[in-house]
N, C-alpha and C. Protein backbone atom coordinates (compact mmCIF):
# COMPACT_ATOMS: atom_id res chain seq x y z
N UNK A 1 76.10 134.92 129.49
CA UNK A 1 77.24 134.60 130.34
C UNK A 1 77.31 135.60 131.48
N UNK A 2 77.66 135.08 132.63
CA UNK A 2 77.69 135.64 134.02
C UNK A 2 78.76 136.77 134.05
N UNK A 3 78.61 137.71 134.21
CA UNK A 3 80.64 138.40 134.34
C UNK A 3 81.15 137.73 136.18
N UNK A 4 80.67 137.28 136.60
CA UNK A 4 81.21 136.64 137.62
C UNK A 4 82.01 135.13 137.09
N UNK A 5 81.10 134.60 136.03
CA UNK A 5 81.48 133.14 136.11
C UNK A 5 81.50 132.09 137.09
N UNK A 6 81.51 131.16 136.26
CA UNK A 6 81.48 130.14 137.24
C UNK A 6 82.04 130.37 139.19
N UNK A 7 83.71 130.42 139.11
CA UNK A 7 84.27 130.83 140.26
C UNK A 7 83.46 131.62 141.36
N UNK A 8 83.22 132.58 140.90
CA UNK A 8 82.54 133.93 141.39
C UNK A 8 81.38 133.86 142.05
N UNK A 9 80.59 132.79 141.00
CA UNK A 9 79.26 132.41 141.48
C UNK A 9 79.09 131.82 142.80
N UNK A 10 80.36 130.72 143.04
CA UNK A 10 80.55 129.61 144.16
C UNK A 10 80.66 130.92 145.00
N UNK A 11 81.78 131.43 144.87
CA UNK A 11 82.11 132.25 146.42
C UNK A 11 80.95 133.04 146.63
N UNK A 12 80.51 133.65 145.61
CA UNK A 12 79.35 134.23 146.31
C UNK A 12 78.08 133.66 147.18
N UNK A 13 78.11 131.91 146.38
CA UNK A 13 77.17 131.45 146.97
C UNK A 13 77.47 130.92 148.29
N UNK A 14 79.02 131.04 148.58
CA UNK A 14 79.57 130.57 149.96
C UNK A 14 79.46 131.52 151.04
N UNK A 15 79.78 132.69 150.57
CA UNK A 15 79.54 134.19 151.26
C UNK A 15 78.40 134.44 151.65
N UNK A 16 77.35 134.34 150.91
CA UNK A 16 76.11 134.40 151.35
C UNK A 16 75.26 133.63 152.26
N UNK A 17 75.80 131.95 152.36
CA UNK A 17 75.66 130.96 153.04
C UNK A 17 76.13 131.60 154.59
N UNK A 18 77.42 132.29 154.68
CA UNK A 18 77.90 132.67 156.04
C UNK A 18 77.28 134.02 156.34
N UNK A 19 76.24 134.49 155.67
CA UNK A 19 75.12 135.84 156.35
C UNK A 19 75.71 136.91 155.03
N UNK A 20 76.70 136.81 154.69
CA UNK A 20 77.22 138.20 153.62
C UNK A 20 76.30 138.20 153.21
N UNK A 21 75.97 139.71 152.91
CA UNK A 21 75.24 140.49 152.43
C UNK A 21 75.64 141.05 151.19
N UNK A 22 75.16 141.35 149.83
CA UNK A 22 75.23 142.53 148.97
C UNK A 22 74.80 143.71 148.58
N UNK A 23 75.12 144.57 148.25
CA UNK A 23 74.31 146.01 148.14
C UNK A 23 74.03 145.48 146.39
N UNK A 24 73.29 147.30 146.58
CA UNK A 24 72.53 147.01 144.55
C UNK A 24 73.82 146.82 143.60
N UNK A 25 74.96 147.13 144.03
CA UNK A 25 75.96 147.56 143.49
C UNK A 25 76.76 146.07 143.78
N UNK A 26 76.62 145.18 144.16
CA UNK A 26 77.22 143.84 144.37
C UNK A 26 78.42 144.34 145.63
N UNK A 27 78.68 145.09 146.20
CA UNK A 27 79.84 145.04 147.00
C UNK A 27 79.35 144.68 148.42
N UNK A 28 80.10 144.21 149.33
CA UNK A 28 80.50 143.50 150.56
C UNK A 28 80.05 144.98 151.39
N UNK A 29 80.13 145.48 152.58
CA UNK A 29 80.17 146.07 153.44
C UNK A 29 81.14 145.53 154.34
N UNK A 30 82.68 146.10 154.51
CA UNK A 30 83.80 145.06 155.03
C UNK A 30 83.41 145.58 156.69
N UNK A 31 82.42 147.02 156.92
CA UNK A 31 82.81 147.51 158.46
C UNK A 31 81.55 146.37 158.81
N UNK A 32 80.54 146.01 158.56
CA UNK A 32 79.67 144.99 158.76
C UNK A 32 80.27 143.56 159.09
N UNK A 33 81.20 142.96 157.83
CA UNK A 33 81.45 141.88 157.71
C UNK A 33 83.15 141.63 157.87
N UNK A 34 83.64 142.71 157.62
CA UNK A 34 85.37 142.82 157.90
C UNK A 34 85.82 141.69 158.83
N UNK A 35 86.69 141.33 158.69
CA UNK A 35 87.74 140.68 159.29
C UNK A 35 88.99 141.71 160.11
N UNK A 36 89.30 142.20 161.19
CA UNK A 36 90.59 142.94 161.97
C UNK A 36 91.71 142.28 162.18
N UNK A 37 91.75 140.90 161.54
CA UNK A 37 93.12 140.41 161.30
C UNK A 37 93.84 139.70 162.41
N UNK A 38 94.66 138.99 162.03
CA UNK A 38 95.19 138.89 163.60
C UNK A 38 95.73 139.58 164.69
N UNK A 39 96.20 139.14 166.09
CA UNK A 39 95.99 139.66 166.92
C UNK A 39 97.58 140.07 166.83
N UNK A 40 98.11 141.05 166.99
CA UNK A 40 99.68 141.66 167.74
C UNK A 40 100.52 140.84 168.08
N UNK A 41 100.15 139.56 168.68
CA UNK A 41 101.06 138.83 169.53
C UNK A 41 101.09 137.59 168.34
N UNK A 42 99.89 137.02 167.76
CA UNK A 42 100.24 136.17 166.73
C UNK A 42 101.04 136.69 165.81
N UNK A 43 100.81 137.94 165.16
CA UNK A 43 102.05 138.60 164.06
C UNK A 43 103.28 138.36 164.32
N UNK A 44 102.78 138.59 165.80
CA UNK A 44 104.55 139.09 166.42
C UNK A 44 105.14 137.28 166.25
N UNK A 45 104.84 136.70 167.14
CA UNK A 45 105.16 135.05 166.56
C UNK A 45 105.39 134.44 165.45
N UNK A 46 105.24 135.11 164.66
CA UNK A 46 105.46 134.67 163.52
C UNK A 46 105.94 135.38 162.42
N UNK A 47 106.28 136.77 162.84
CA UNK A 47 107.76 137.65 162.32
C UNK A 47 107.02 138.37 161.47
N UNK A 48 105.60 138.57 161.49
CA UNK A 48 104.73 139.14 160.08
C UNK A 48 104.61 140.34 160.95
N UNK A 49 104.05 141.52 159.73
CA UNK A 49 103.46 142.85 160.24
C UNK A 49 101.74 142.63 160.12
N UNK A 50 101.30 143.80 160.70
CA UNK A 50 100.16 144.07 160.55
C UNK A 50 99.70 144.58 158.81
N UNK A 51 98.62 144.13 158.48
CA UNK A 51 98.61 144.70 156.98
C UNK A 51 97.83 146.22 157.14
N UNK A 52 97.77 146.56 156.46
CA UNK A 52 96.47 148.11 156.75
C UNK A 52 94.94 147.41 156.93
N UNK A 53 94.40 148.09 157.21
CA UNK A 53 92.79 148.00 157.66
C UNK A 53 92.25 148.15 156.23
N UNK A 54 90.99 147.49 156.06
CA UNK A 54 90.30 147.66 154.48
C UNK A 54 89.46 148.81 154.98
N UNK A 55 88.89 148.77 156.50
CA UNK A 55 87.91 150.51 157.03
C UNK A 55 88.83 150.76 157.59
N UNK A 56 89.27 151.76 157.63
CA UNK A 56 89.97 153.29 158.80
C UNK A 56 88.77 153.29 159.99
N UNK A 57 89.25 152.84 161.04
CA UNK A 57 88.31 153.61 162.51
C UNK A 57 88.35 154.52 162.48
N UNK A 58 86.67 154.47 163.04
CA UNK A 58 85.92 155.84 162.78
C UNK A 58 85.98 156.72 161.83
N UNK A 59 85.93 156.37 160.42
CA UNK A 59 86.10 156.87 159.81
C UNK A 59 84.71 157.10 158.77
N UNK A 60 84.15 158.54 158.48
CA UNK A 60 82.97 158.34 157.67
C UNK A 60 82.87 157.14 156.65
N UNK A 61 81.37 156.85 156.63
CA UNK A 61 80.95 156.40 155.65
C UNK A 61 81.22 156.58 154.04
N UNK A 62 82.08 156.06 153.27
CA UNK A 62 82.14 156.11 152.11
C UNK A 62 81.79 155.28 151.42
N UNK A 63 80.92 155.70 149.98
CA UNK A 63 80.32 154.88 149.05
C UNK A 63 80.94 154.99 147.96
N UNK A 64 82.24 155.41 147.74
CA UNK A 64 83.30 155.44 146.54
C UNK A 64 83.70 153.99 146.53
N UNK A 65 83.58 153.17 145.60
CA UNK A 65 84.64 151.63 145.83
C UNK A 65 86.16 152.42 145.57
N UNK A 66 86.76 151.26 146.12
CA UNK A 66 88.31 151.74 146.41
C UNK A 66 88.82 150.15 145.89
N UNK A 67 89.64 149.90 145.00
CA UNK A 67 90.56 148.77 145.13
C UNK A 67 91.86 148.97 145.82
N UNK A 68 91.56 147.72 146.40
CA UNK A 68 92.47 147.26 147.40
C UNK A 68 94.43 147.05 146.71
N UNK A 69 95.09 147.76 147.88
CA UNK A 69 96.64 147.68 147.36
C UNK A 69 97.19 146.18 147.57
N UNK A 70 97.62 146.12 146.30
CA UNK A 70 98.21 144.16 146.74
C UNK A 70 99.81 144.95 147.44
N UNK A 71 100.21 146.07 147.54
CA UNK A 71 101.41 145.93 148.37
C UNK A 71 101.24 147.16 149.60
């Protein structure tokens, strides 16, 4: 049995379809492939904030995984 499972498998096979890449370690590279979110003026339209960045600009290279804050 996969520890991804079924689910896991799809997205990965969807991710990979759009160029994502994996390291040996299965993780994403988000400063490669990241998303910067929307733009200031769409937030602003629509009463939302900016969320935090998953990379800090300019910020060294780190190979620690970090999970992400759901708040």
């Amino acid at each position: 049995m996969s520890p991804l499972g079924q689910a896991g498998k799809l997205q990965r096979q969807r991710l990979q379809a759009e160029g994502v890449s994996f390291d040996a370690k299965e993780r994403v590279d988000f400063r490669a492939v990241g998303w910067a979110g929307p733009t200031e003026d769409w937030l602003a339209r629509h009463g939302l904030q900016a969320p935090r960045p998953l990379v800090q600009a300019g910020s060294a290279a780190d190979d620690q995984p970090r999970q992400l804050s759901l708040l």
